[in-house]
N, C-alpha and C. Protein backbone atom coordinates (compact mmCIF):
# COMPACT_ATOMS: atom_id res chain seq x y z
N UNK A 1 4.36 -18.77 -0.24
CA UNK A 1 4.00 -17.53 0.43
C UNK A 1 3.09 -17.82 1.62
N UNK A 2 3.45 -16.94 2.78
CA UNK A 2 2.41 -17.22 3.63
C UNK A 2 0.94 -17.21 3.39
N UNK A 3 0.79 -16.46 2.78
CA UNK A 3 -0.79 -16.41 2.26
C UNK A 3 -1.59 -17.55 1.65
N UNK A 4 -0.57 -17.81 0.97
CA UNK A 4 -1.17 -19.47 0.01
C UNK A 4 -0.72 -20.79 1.47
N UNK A 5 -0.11 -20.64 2.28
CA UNK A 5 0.71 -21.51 2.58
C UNK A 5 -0.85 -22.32 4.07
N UNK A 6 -1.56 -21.17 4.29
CA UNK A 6 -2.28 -21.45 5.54
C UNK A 6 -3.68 -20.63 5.11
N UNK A 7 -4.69 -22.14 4.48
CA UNK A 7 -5.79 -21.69 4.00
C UNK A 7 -6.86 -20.66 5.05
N UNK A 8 -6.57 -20.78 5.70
CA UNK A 8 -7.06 -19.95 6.91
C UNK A 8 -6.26 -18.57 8.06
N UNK A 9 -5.51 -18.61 7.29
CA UNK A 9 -4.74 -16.47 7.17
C UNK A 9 -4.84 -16.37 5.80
N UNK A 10 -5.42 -15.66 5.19
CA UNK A 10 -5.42 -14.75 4.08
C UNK A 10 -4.07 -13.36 4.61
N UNK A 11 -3.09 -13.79 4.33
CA UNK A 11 -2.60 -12.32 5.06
C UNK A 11 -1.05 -13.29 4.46
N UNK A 12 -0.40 -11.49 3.87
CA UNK A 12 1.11 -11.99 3.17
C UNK A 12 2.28 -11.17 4.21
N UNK A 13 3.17 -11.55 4.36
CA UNK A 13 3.92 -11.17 4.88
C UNK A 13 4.28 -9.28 4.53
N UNK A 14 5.21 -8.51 5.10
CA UNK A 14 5.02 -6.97 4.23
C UNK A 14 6.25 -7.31 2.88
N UNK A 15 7.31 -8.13 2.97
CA UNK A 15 7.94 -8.19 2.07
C UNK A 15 7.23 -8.82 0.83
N UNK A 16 6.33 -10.05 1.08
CA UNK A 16 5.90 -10.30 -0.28
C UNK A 16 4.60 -9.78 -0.91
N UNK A 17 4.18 -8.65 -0.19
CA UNK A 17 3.27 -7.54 -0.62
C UNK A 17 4.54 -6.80 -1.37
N UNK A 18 5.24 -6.81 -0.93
CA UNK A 18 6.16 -5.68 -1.54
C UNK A 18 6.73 -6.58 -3.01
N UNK A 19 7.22 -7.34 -2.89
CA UNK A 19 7.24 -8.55 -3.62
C UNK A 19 6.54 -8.37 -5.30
N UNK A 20 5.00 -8.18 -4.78
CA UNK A 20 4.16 -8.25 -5.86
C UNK A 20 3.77 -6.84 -6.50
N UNK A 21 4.48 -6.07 -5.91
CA UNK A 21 4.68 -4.78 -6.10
C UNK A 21 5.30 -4.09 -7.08
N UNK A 22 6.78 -5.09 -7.46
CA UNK A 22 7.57 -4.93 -8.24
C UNK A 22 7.28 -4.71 -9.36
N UNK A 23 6.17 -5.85 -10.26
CA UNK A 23 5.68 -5.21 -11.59
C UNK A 23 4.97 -4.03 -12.06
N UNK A 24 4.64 -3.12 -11.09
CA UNK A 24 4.28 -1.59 -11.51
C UNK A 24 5.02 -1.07 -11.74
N UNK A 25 4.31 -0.62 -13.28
CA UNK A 25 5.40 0.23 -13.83
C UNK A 25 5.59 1.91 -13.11
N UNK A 26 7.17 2.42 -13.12
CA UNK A 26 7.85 3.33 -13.08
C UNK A 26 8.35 4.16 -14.19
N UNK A 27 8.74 5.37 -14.16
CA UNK A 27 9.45 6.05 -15.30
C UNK A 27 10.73 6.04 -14.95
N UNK A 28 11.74 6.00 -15.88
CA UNK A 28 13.10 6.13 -15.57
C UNK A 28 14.07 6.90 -17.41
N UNK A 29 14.92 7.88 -16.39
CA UNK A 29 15.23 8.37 -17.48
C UNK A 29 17.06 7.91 -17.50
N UNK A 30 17.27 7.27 -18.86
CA UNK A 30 18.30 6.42 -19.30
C UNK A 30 19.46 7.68 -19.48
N UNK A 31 20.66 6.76 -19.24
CA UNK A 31 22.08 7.71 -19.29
C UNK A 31 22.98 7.09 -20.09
N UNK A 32 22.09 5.91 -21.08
CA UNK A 32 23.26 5.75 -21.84
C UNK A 32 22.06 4.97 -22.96
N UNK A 33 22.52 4.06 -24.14
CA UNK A 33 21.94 3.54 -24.84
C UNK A 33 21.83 2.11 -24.83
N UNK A 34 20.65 1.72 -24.83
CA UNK A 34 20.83 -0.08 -24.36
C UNK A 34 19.10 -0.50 -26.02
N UNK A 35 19.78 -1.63 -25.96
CA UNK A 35 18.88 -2.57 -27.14
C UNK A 35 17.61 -2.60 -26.14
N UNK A 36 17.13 -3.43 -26.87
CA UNK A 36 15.46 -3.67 -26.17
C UNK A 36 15.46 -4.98 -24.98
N UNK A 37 14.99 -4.90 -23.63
CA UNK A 37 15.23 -6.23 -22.63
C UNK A 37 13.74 -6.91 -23.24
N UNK A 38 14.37 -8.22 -23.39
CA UNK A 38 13.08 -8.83 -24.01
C UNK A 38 13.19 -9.99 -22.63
N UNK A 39 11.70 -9.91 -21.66
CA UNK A 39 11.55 -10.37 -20.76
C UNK A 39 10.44 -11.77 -20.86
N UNK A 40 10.30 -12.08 -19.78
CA UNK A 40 8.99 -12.79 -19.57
C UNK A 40 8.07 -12.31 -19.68
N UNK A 41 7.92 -11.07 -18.66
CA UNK A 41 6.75 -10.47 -18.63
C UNK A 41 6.56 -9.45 -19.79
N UNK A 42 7.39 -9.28 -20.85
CA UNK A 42 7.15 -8.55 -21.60
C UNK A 42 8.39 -7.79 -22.18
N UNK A 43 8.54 -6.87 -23.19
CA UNK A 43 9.45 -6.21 -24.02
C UNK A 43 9.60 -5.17 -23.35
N UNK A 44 10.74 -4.24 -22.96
CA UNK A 44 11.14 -3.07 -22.66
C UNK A 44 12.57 -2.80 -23.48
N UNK A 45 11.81 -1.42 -23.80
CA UNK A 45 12.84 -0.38 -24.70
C UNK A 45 12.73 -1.08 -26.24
N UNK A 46 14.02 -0.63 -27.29
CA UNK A 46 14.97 -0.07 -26.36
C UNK A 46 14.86 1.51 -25.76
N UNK A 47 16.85 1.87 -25.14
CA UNK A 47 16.60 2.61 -24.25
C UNK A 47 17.36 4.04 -24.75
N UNK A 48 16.91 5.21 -24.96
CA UNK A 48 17.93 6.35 -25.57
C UNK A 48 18.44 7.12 -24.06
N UNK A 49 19.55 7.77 -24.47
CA UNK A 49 20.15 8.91 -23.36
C UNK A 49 19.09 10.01 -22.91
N UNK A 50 18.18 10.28 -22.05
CA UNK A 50 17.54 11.08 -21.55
C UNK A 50 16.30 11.24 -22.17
N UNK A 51 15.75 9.99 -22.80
CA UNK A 51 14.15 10.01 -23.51
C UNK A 51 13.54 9.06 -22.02
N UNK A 52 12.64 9.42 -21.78
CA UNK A 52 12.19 8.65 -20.26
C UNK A 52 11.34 7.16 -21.05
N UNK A 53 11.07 6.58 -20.21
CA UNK A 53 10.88 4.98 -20.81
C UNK A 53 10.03 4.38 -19.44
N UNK A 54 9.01 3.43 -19.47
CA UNK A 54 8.46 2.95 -18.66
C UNK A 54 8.80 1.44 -18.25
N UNK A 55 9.22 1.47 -17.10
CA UNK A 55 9.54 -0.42 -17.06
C UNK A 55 8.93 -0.71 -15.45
N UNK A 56 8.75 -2.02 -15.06
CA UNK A 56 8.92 -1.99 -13.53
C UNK A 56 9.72 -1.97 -13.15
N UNK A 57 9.22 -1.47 -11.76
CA UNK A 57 9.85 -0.93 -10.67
C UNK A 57 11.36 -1.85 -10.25
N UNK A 58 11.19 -3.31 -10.47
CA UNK A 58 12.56 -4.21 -10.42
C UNK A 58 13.48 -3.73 -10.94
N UNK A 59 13.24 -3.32 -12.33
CA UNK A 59 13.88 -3.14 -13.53
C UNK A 59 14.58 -2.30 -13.36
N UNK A 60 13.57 -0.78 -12.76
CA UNK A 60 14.60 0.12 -12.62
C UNK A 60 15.43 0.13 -11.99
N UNK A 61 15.09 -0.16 -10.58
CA UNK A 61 16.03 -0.68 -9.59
C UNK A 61 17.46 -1.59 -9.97
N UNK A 62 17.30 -2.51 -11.21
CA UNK A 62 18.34 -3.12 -11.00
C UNK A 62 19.26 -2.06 -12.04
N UNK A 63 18.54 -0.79 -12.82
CA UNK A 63 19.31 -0.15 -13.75
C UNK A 63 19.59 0.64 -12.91
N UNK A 64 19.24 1.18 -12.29
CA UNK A 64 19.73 2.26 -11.09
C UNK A 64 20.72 1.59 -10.72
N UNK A 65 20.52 0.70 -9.81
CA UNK A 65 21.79 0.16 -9.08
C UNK A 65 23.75 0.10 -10.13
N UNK A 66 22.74 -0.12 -11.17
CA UNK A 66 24.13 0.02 -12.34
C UNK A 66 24.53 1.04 -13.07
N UNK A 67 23.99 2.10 -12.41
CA UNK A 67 24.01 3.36 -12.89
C UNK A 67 23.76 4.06 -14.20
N UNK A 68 22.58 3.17 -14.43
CA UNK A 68 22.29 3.38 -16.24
C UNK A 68 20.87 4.49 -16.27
N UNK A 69 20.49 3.94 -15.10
CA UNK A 69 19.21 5.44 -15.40
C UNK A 69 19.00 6.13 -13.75
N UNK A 70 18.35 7.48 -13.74
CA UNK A 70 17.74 7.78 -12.74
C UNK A 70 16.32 7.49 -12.75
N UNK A 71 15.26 7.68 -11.28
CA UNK A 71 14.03 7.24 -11.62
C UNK A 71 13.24 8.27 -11.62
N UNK A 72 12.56 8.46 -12.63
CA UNK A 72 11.41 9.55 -12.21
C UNK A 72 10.19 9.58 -11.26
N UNK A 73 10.21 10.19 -9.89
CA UNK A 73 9.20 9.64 -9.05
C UNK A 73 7.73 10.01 -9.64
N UNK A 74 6.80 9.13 -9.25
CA UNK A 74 5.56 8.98 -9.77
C UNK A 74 4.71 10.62 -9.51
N UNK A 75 3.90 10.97 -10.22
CA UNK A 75 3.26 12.58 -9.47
C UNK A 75 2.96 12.18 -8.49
N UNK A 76 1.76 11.45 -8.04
CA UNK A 76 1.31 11.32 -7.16
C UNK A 76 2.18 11.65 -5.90
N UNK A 77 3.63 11.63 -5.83
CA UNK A 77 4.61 11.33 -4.59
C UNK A 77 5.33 13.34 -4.31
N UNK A 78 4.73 14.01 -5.04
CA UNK A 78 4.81 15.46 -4.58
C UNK A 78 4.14 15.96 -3.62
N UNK A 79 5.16 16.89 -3.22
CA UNK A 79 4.65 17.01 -1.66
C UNK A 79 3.39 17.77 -1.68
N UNK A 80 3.33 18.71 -2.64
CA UNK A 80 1.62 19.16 -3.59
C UNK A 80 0.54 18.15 -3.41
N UNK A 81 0.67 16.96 -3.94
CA UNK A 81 -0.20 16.37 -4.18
C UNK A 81 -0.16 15.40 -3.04
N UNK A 82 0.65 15.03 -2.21
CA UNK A 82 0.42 14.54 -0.44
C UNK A 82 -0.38 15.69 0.12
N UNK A 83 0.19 16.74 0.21
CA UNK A 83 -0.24 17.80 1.13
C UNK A 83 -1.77 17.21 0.63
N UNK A 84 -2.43 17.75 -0.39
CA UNK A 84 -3.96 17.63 -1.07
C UNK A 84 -4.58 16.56 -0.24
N UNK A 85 -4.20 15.17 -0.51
CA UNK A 85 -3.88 13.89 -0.08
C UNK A 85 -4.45 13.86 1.53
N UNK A 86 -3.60 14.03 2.60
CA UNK A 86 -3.61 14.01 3.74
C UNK A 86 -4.59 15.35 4.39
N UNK A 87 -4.68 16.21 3.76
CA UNK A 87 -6.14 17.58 4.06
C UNK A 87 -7.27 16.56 3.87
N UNK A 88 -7.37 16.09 2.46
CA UNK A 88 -8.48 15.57 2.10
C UNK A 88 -8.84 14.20 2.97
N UNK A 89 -8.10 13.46 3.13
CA UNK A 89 -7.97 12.66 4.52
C UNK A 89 -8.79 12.62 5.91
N UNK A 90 -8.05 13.82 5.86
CA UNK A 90 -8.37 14.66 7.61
C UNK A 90 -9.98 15.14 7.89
N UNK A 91 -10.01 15.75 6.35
CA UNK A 91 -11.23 15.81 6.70
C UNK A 91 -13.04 15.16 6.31
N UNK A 92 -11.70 13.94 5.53
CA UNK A 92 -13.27 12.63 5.62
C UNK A 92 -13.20 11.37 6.46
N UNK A 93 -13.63 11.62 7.26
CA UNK A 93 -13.40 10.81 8.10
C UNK A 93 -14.00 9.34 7.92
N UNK A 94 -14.46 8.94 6.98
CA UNK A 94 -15.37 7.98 6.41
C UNK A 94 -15.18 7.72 4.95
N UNK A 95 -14.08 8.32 4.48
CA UNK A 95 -14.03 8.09 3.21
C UNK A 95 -11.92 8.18 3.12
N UNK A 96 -12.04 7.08 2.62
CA UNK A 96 -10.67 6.65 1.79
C UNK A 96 -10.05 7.59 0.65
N UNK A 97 -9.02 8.18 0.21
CA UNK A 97 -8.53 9.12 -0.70
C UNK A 97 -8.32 8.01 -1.82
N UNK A 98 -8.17 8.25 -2.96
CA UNK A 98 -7.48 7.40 -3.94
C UNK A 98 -6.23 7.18 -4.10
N UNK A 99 -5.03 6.42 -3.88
CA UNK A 99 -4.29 6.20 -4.16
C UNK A 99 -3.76 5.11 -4.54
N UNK A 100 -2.51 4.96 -5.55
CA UNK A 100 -2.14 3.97 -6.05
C UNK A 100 -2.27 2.50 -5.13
N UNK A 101 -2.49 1.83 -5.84
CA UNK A 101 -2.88 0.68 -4.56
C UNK A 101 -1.83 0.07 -3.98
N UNK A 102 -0.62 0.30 -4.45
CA UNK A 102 0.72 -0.57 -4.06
C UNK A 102 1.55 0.96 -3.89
N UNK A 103 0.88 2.12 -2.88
CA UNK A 103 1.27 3.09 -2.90
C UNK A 103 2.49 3.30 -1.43
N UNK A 104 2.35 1.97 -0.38
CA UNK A 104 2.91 1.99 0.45
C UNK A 104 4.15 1.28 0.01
N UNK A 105 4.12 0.07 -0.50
CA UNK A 105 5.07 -0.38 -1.06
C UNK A 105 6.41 0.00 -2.03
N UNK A 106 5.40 0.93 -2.96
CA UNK A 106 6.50 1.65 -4.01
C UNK A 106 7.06 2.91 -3.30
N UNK A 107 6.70 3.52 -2.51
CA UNK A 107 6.99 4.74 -1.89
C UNK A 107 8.68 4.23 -0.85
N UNK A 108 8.13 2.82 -0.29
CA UNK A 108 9.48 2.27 0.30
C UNK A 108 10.32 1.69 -0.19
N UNK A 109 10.02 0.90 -1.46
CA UNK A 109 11.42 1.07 -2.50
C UNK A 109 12.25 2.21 -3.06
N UNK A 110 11.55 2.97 -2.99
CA UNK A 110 11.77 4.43 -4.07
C UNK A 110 12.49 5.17 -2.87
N UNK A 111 12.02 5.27 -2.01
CA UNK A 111 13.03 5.58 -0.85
C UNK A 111 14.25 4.99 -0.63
N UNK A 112 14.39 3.71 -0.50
CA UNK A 112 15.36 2.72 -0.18
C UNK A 112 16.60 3.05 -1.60
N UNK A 113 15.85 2.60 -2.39
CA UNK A 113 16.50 2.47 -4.04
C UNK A 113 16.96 3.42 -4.50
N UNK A 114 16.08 4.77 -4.41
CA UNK A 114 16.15 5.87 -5.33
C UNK A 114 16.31 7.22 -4.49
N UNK A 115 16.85 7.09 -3.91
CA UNK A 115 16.18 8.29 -2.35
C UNK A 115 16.96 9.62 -3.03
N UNK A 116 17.88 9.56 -3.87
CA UNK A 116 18.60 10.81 -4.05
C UNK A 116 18.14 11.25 -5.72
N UNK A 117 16.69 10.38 -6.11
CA UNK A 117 15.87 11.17 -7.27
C UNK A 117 14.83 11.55 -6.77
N UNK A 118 14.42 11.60 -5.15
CA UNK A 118 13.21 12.40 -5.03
C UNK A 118 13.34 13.94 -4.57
N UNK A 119 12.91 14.57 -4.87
CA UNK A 119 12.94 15.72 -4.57
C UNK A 119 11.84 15.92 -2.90
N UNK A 120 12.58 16.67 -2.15
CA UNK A 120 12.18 17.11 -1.01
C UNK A 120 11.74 15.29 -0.40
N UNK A 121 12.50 14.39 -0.38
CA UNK A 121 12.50 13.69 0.27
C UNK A 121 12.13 13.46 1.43
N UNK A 122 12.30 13.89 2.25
CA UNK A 122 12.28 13.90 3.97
C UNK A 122 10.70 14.13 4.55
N UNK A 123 10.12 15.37 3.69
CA UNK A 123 8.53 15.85 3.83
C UNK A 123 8.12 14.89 2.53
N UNK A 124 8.44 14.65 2.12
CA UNK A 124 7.62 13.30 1.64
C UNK A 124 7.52 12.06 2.17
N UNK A 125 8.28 11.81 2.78
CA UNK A 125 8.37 10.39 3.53
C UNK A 125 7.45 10.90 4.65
N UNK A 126 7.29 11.99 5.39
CA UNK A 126 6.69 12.70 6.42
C UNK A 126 4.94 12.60 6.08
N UNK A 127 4.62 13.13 4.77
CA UNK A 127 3.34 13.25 4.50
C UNK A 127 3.00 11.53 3.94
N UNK A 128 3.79 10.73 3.58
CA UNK A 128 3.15 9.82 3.51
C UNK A 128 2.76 8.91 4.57
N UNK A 129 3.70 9.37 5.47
CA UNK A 129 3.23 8.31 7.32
C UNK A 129 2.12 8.84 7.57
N UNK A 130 2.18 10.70 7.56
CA UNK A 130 0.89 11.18 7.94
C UNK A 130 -0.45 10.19 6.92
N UNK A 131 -0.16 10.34 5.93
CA UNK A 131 -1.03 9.67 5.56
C UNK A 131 -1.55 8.60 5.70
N UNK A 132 -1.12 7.39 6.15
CA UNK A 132 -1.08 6.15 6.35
C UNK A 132 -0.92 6.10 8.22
N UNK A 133 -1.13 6.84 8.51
CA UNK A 133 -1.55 6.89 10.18
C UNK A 133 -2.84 7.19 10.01
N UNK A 134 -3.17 8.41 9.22
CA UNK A 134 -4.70 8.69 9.09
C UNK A 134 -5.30 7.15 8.66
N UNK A 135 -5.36 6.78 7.97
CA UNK A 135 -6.03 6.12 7.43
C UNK A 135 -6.33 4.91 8.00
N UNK A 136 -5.49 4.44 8.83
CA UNK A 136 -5.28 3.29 9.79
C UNK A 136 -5.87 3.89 10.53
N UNK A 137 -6.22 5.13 11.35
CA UNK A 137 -7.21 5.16 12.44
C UNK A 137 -8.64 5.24 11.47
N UNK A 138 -8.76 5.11 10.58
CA UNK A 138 -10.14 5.94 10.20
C UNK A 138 -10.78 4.34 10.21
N UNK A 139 -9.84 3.24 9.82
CA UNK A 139 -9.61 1.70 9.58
C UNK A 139 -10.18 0.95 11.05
N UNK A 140 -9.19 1.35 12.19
CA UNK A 140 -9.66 1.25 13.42
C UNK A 140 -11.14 1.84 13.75
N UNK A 141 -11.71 2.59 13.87
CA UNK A 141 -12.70 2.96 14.14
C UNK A 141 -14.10 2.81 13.03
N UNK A 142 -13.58 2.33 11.96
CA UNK A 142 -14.66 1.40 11.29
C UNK A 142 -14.47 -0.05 12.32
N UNK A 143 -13.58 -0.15 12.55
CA UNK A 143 -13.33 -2.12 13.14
C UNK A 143 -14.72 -2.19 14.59
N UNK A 144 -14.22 -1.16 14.84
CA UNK A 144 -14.65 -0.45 16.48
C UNK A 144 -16.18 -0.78 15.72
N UNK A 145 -17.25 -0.56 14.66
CA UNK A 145 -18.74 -0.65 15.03
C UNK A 145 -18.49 -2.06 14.44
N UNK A 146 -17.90 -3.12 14.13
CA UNK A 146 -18.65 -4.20 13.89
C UNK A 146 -19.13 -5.26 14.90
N UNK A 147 -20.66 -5.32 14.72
CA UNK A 147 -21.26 -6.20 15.50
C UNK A 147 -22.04 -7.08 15.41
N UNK A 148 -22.79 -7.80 15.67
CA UNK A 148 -23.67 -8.96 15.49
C UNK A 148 -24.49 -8.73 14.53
N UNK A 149 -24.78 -7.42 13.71
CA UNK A 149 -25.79 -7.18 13.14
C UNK A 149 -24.58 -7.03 11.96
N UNK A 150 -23.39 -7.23 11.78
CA UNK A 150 -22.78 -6.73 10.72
C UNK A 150 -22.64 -8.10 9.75
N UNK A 151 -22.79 -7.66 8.47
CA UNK A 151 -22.66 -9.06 7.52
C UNK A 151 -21.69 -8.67 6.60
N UNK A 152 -21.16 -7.35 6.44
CA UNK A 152 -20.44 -7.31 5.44
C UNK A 152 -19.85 -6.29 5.64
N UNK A 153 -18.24 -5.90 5.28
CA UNK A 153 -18.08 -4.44 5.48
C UNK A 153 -17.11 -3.92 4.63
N UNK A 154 -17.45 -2.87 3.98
CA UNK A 154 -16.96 -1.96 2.73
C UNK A 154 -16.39 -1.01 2.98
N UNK A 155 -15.22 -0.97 2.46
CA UNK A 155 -13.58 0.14 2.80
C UNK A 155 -13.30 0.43 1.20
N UNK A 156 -14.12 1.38 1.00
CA UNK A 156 -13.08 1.53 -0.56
C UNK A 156 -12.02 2.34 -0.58
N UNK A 157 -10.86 2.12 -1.61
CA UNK A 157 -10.18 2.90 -1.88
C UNK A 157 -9.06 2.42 -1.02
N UNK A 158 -8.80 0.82 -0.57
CA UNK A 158 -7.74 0.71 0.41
C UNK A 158 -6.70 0.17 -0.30
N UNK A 159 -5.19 0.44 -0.21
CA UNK A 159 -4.42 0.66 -0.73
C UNK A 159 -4.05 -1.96 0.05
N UNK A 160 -2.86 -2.25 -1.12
CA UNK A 160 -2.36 -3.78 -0.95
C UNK A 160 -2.12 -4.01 0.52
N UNK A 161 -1.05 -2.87 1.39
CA UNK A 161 -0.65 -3.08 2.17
C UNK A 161 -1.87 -3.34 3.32
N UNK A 162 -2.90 -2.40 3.17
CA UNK A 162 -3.54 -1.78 4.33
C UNK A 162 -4.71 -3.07 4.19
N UNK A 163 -5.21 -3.67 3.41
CA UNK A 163 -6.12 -5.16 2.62
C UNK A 163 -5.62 -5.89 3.34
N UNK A 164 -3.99 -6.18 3.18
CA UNK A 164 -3.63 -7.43 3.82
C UNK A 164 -4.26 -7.61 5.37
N UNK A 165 -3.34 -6.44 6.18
CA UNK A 165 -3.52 -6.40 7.08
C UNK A 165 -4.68 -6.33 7.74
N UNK A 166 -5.80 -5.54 7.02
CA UNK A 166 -6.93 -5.79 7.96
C UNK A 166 -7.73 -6.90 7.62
N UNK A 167 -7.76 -7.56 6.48
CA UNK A 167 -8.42 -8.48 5.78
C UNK A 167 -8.90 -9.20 6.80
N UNK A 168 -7.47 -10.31 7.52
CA UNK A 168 -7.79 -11.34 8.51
C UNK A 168 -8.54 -10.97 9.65
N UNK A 169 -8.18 -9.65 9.82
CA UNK A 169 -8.71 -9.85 11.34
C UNK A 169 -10.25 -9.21 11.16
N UNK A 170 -10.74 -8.53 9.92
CA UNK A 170 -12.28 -8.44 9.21
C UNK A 170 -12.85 -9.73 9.64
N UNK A 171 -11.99 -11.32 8.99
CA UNK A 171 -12.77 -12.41 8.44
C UNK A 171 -12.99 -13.00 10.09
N UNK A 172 -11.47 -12.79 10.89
CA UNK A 172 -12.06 -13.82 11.93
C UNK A 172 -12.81 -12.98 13.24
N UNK A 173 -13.22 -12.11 13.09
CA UNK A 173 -14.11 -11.50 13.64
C UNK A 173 -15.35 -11.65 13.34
N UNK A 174 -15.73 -11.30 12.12
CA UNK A 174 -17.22 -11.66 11.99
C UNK A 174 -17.18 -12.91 11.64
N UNK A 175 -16.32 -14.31 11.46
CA UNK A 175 -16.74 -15.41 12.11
C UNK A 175 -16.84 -15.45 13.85
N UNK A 176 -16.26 -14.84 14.44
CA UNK A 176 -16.14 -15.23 16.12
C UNK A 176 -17.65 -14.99 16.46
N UNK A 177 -17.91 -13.64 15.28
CA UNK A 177 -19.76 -13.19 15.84
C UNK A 177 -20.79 -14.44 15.78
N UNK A 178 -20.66 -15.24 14.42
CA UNK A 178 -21.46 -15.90 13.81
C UNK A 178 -21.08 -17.35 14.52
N UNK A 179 -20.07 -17.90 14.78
CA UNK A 179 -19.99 -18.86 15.62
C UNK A 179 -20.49 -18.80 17.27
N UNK A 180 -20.35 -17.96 17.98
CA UNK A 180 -20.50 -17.88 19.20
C UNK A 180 -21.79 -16.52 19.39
N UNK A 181 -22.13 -16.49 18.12
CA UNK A 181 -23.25 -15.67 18.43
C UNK A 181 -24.86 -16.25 19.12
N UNK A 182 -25.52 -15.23 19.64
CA UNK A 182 -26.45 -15.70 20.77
C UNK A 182 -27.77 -14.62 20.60
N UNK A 183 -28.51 -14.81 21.12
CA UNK A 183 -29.48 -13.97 21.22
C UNK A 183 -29.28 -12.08 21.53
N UNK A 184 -28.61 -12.74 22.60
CA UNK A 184 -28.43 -11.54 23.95
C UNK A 184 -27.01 -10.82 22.33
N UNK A 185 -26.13 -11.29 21.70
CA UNK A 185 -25.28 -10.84 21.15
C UNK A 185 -26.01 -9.83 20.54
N UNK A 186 -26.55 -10.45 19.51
CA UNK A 186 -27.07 -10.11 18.26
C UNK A 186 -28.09 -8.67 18.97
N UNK A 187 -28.91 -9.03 20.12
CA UNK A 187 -29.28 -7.61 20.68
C UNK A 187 -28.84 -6.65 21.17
N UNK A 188 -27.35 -6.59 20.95
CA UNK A 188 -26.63 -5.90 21.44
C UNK A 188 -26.38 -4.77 20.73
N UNK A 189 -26.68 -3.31 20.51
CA UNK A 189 -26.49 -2.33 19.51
C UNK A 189 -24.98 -1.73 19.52
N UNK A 190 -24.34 -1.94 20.01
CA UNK A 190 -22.95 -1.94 20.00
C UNK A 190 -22.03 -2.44 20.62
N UNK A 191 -22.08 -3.90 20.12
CA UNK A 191 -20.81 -5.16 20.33
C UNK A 191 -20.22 -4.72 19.64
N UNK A 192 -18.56 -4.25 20.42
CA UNK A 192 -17.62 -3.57 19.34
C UNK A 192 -16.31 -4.46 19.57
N UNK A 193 -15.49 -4.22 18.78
CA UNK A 193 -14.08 -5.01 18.82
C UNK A 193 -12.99 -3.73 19.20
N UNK A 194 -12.51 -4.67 19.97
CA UNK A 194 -11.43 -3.60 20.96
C UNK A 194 -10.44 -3.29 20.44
N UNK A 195 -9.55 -1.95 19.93
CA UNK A 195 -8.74 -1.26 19.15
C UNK A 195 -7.56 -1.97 19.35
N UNK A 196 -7.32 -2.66 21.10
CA UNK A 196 -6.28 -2.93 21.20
C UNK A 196 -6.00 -4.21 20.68
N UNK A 197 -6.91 -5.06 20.17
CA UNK A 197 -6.61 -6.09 19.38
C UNK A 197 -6.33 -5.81 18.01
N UNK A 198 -6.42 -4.62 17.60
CA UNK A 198 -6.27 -4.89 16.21
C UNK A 198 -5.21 -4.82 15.32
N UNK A 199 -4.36 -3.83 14.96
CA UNK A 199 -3.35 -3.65 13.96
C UNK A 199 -2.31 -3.60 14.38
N UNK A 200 -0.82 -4.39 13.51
CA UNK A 200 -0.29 -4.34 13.59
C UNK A 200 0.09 -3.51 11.66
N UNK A 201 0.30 -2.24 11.91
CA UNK A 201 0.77 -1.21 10.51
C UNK A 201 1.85 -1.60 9.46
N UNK A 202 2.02 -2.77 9.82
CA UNK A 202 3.53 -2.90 9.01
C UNK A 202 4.94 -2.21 9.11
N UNK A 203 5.72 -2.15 8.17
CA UNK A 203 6.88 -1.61 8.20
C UNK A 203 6.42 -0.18 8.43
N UNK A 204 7.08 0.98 9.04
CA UNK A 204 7.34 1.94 8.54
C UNK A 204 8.43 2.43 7.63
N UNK A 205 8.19 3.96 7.12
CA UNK A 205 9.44 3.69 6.23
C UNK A 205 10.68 5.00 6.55
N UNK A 206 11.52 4.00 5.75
CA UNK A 206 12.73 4.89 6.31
C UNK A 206 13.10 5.80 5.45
């Protein structure tokens, strides 16, 4: 993985974020009867005709694809509980919402994979960009105060995708301060880092 591969990027590609994504579990409701999958990572089922059952997200995917179950999308992914989501967002401008942490990831499988078990699809895919645009500027403009006086900096509530990506450019920034830092720096009350260096958002989704 890129991440392991170059001790100096901490940062995974978006597929093998997505990658590690796969073992969260999903609900899926079965259309036929299957014995128990006895895995590596563990035992699933067995499986009855329309009793819902928890497996990962692979799993379902590869039962979907064979037409053995539909998936039940997660609550969190109602347009109810986006709408909530992206208000609550909007109007903290300093504070992160809670969401699943591999919430960008599963939202673009479940699209890709499952797109004709979500209900109101289209405004869901809609409120989750909104969401994940918010949050990437709120991301940017934390980046925007770090300066010579900064030693550490705390983002809670940030979802795998949004970690990766800002992680590196967190670390080699406040090394660039601490290596090439100076008097005149460090007196500086707002040495800021320029927006246009910073993010690249990942995939969007389709």
């Amino acid at each position: 993985m890129a991440g392991q591969s170059d001790p100096h990027l901490s940062i995974f590609t978006p597929a093998e974020v997505e990658f590690l994504a796969e073992d969260e579990l999903v609900e899926i409701v079965p259309n036929i009867r299957m014995d128990a999958l006895n895995m590596i990572c563990g035992d699933f089922g067995p499986f009855f005709p329309q009793i819902s059952a928890k497996v990962p997200i692979w799993l379902a995917v590869a039962l979907k694809k064979r037409g053995k179950c539909s998936v039940r999308p997660p609550e969190w992914m109602s347009v109810e509980r986006l709408t909530h989501v992206l208000e609550a967002e909007r109007e903290s401008p300093r504070e992160f919402q809670p969401l699943p942490f591999h919430y960008v990831e599963l939202s673009k499988i479940l699209f890709e994979k499952a797109h004709d078990d979500i209900p109101d699809i289209y405004m869901v895919r809609s409120l989750i960009e909104d969401i994940r645009d918010v949050r990437f500027h709120k991301v940017e403009m934390g980046l925007e105060k770090i300066s010579g006086r900064t030693h550490a900096v705390k983002l809670k509530n940030l979802s795998a995708m949004e970690v990766n990506i800002v992680r590196p450019f967190m670390v080699r920034a406040l090394q660039a301060f601490y290596k090439h830092g100076s008097p005149e720096m460090i007196q500086q009350p707002e040495s800021t880092v320029s927006r246009t260096q910073v993010l690249d958002r990942g995939p969007r989704l389709r």
